[in-house]
Protein backbone atom coordinates (compact mmCIF):
# COMPACT_ATOMS: atom_id res chain seq x y z
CA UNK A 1 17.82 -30.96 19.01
CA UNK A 2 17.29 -28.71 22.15
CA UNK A 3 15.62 -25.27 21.24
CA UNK A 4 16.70 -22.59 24.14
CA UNK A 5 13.66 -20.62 26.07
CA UNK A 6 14.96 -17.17 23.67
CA UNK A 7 13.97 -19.08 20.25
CA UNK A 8 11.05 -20.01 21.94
CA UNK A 9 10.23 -16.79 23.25
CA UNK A 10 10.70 -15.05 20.32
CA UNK A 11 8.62 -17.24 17.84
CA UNK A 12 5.59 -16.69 19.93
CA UNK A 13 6.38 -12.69 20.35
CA UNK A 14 6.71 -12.77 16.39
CA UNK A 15 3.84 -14.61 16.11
CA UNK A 16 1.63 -12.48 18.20
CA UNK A 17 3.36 -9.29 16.81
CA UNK A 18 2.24 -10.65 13.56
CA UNK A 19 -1.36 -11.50 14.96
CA UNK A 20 -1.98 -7.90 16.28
CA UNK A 21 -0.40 -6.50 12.91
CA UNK A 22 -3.00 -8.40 11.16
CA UNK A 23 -5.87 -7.21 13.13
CA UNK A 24 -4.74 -3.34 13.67
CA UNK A 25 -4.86 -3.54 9.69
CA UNK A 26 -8.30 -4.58 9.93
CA UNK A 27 -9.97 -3.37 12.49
CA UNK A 28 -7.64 -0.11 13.89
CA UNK A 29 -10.50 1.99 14.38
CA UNK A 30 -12.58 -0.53 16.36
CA UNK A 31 -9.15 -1.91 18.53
CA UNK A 32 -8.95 2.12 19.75
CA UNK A 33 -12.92 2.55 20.60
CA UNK A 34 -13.36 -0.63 22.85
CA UNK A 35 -10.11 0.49 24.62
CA UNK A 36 -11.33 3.80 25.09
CA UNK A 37 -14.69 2.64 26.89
CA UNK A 38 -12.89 0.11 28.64
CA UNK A 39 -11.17 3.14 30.41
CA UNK A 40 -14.60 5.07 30.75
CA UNK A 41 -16.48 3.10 33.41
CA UNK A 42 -13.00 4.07 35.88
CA UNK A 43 -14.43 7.62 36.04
């Protein structure tokens, strides 16, 4: 069976969609703060 690049493509979106679902569930608070100082060492 040949699987196209699209189905392939969209398996591993769906599976990192569900991935960063998971964690924003989790952790959402945390997920904002780190990207918050990441930003604060530009200034």
């Amino acid at each position: 069976m040949m699987i196209s690049a699209l189905e392939i493509g969209f398996g591993l979106s769906a599976t990192l969609m569900a991935l960063v679902f998971a964690l924003s569930l989790q952790r959402p608070k945390r997920v904002r703060v780190r990207a918050r100082r990441d930003n604060a060492p530009r200034d």
